[in-house]
Structure formats: structure tokens, C-alpha cells
N, C-alpha and C. Protein backbone atom coordinates (compact mmCIF):
# COMPACT_ATOMS: atom_id res chain seq x y z
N UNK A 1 -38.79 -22.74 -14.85
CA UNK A 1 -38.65 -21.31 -14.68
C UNK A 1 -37.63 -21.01 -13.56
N UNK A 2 -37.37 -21.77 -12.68
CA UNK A 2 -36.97 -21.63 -11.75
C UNK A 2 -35.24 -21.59 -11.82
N UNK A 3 -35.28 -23.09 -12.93
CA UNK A 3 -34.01 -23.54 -13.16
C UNK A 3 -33.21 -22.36 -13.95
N UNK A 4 -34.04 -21.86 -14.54
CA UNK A 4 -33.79 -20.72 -15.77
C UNK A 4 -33.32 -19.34 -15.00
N UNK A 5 -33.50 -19.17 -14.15
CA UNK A 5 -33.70 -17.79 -12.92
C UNK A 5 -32.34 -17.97 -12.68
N UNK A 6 -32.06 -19.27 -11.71
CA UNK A 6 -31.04 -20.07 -11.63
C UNK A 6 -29.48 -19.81 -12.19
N UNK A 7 -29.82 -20.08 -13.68
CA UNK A 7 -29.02 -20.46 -14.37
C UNK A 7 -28.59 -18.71 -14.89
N UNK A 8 -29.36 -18.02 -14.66
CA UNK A 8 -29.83 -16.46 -14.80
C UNK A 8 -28.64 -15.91 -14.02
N UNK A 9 -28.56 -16.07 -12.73
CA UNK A 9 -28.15 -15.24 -11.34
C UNK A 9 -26.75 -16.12 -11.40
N UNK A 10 -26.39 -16.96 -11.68
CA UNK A 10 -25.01 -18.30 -11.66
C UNK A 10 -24.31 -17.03 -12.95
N UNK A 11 -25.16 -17.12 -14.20
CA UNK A 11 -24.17 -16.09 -15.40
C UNK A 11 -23.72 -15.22 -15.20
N UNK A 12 -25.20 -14.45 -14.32
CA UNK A 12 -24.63 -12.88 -13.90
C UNK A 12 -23.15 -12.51 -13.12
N UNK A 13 -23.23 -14.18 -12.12
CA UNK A 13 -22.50 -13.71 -11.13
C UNK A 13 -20.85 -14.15 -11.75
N UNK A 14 -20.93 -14.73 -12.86
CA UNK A 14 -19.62 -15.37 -13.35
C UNK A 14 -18.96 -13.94 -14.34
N UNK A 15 -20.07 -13.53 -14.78
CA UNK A 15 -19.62 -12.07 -15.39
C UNK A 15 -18.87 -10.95 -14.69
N UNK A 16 -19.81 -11.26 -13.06
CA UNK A 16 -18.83 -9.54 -12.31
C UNK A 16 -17.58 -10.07 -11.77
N UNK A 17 -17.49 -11.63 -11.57
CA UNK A 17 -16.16 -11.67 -10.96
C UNK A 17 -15.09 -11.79 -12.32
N UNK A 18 -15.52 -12.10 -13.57
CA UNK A 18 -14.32 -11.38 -14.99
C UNK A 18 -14.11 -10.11 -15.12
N UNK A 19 -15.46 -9.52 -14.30
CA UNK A 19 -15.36 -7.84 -14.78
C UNK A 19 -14.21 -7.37 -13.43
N UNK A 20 -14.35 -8.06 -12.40
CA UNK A 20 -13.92 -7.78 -11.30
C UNK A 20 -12.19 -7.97 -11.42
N UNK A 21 -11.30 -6.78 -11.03
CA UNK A 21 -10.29 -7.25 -11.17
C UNK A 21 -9.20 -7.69 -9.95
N UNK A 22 -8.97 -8.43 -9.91
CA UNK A 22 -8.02 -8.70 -9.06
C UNK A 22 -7.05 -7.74 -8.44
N UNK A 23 -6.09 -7.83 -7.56
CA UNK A 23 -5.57 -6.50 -6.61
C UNK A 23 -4.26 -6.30 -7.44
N UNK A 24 -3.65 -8.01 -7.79
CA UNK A 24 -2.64 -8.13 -8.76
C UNK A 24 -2.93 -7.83 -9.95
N UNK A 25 -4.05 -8.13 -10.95
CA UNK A 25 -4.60 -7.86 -11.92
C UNK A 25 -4.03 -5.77 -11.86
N UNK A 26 -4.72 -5.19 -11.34
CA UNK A 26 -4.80 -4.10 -11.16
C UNK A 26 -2.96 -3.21 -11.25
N UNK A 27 -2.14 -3.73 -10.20
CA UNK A 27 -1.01 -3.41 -9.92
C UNK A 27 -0.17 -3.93 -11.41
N UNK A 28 -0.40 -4.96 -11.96
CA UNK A 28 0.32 -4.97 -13.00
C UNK A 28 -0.10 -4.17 -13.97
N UNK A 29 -1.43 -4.01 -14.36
CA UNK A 29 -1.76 -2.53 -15.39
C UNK A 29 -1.03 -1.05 -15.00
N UNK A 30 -1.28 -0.67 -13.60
CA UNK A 30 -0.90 0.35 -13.45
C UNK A 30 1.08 0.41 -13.63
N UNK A 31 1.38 -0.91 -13.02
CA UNK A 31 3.25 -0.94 -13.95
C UNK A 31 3.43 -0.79 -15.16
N UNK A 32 2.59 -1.86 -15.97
CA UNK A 32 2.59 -1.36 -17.53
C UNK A 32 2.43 -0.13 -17.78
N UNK A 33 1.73 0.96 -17.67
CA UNK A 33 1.10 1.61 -17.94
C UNK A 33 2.57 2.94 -17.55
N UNK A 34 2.71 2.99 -16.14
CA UNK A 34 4.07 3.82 -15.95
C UNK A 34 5.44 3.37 -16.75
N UNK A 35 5.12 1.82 -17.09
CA UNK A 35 6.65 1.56 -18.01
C UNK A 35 6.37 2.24 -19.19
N UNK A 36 5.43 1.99 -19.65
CA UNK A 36 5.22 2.90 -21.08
C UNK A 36 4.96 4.27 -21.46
N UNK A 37 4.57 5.32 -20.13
CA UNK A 37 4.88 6.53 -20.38
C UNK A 37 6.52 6.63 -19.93
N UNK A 38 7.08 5.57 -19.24
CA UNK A 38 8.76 6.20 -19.25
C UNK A 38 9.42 6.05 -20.81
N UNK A 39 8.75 4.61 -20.95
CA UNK A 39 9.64 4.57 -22.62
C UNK A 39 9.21 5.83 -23.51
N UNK A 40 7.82 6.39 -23.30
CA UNK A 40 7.69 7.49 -24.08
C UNK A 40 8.94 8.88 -23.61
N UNK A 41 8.86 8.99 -22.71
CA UNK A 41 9.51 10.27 -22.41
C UNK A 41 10.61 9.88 -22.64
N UNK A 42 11.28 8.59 -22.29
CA UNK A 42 12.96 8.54 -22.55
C UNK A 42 13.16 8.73 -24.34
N UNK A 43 11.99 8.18 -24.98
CA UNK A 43 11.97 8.12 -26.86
C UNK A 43 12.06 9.50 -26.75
N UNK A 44 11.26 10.49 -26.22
CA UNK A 44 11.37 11.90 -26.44
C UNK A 44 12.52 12.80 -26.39
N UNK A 45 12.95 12.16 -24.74
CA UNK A 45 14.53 12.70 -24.69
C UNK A 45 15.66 12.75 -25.79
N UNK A 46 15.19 11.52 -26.39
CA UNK A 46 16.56 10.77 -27.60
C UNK A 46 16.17 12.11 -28.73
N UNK A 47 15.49 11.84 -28.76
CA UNK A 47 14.82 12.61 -30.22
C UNK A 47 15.35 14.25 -30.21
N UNK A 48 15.02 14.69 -28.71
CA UNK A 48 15.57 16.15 -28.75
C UNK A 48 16.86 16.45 -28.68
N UNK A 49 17.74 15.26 -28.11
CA UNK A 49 18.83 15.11 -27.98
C UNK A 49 19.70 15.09 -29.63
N UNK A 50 18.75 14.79 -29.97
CA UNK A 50 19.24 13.94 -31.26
C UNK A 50 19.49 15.35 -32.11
N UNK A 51 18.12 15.92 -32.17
CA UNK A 51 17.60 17.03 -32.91
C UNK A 51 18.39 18.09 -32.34
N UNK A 52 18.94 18.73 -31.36
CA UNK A 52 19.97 19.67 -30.86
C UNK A 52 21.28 19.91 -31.62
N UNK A 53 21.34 21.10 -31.60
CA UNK A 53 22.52 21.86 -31.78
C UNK A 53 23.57 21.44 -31.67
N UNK A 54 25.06 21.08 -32.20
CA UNK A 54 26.02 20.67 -31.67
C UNK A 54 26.41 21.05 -31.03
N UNK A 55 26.47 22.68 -30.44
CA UNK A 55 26.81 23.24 -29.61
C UNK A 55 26.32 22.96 -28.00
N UNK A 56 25.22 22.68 -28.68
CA UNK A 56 24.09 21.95 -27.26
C UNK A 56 25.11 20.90 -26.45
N UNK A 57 25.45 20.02 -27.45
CA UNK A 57 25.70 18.53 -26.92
C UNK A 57 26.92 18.88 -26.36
N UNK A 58 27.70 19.86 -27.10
CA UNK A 58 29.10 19.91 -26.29
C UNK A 58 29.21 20.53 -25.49
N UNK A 59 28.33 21.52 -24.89
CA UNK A 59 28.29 21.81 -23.90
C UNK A 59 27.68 20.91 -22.57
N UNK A 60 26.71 20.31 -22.93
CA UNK A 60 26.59 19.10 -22.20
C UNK A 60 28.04 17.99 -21.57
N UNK A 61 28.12 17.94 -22.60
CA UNK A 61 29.42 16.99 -22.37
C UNK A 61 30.42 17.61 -21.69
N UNK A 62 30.61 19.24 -21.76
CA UNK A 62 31.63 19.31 -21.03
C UNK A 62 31.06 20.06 -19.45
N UNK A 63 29.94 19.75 -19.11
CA UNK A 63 29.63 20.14 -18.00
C UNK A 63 29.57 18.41 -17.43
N UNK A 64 29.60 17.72 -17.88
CA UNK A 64 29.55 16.43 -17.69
C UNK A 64 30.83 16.24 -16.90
N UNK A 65 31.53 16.43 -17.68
CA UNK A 65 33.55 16.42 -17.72
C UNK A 65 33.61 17.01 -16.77
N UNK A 66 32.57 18.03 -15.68
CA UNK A 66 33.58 18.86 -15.60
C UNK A 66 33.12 18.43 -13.98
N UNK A 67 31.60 17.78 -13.79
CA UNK A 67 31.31 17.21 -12.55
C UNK A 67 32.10 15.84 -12.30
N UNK A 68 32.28 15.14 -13.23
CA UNK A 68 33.46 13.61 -13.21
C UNK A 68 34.59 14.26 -12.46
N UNK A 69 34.94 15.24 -13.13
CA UNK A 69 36.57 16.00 -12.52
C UNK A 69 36.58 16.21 -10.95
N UNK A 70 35.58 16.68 -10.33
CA UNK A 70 35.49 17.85 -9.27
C UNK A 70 35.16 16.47 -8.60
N UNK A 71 34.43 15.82 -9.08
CA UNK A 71 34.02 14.41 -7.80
C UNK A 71 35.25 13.59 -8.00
N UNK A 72 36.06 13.19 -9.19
CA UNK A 72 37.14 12.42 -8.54
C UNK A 72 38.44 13.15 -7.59
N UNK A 73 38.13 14.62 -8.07
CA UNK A 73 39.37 14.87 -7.06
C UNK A 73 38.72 15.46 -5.52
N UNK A 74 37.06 15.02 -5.49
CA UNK A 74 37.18 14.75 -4.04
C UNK A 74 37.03 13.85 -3.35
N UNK A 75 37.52 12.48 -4.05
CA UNK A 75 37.43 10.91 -3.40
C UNK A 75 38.95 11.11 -3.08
């Protein structure tokens, strides 16, 4: 009975330290976890990007053009 108690409290305790997570364990979920809501939002970006107006994009582009311009002619 004793051995059995034993062998009881040894399982239990092998269970909380699997349940238990490590500090690294922990820090790498929470990276995964921010890498994959960025890939979501950057997939989202594409998509609306995608889905936009042509007018959209060229106006983009030329406000783009137009900060490239103003910063090389103040180097």
C-alpha cells in the first residue's frame, strides 16, 4: 500500500512538471503566436491592396515618388 501511495505521488509529480512550462517553453509560444498574427495582418494588407482601386494604388505610388524625391534632394 505504501509502495502504491508511492508510486501515486512520483506520477502525480511527473505530470505537473509536463504540465509545467518552462520560461523558454513559454517565450517561444508567445513569438509564435505574434509571428502569426503579423503574417495574418500582412495576408490582409495584400488582399486589400490587391482588391483596391487603381486609382488607389497610383496614388500611393505617387506619394511614394514624391517622399523618395524630397529626401534625396535633402541628402
Amino acid at each position: 500500500m505504501e509502495k502504491r501511495k508511492r508510486d501515486q505521488v512520483i506520477k502525480q509529480k511527473e505530470e505537473e512538471a509536463q504540465k509545467k512550462k518552462s520560461d523558454l517553453e513559454i517565450e517561444l509560444l508567445k513569438r509564435q503566436q505574434k509571428l502569426e498574427q503579423l503574417e495574418l495582418e500582412k495576408q490582409k494588407l495584400q488582399e486589400e491592396q490587391e482588391n483596391a482601386p487603381e486609382f488607389v494604388k497610383v496614388k500611393g505610388n505617387l506619394r511614394r515618388t514624391g517622399q523618395e524625391v524630397a529626401q534625396a534632394q535633402e541628402s
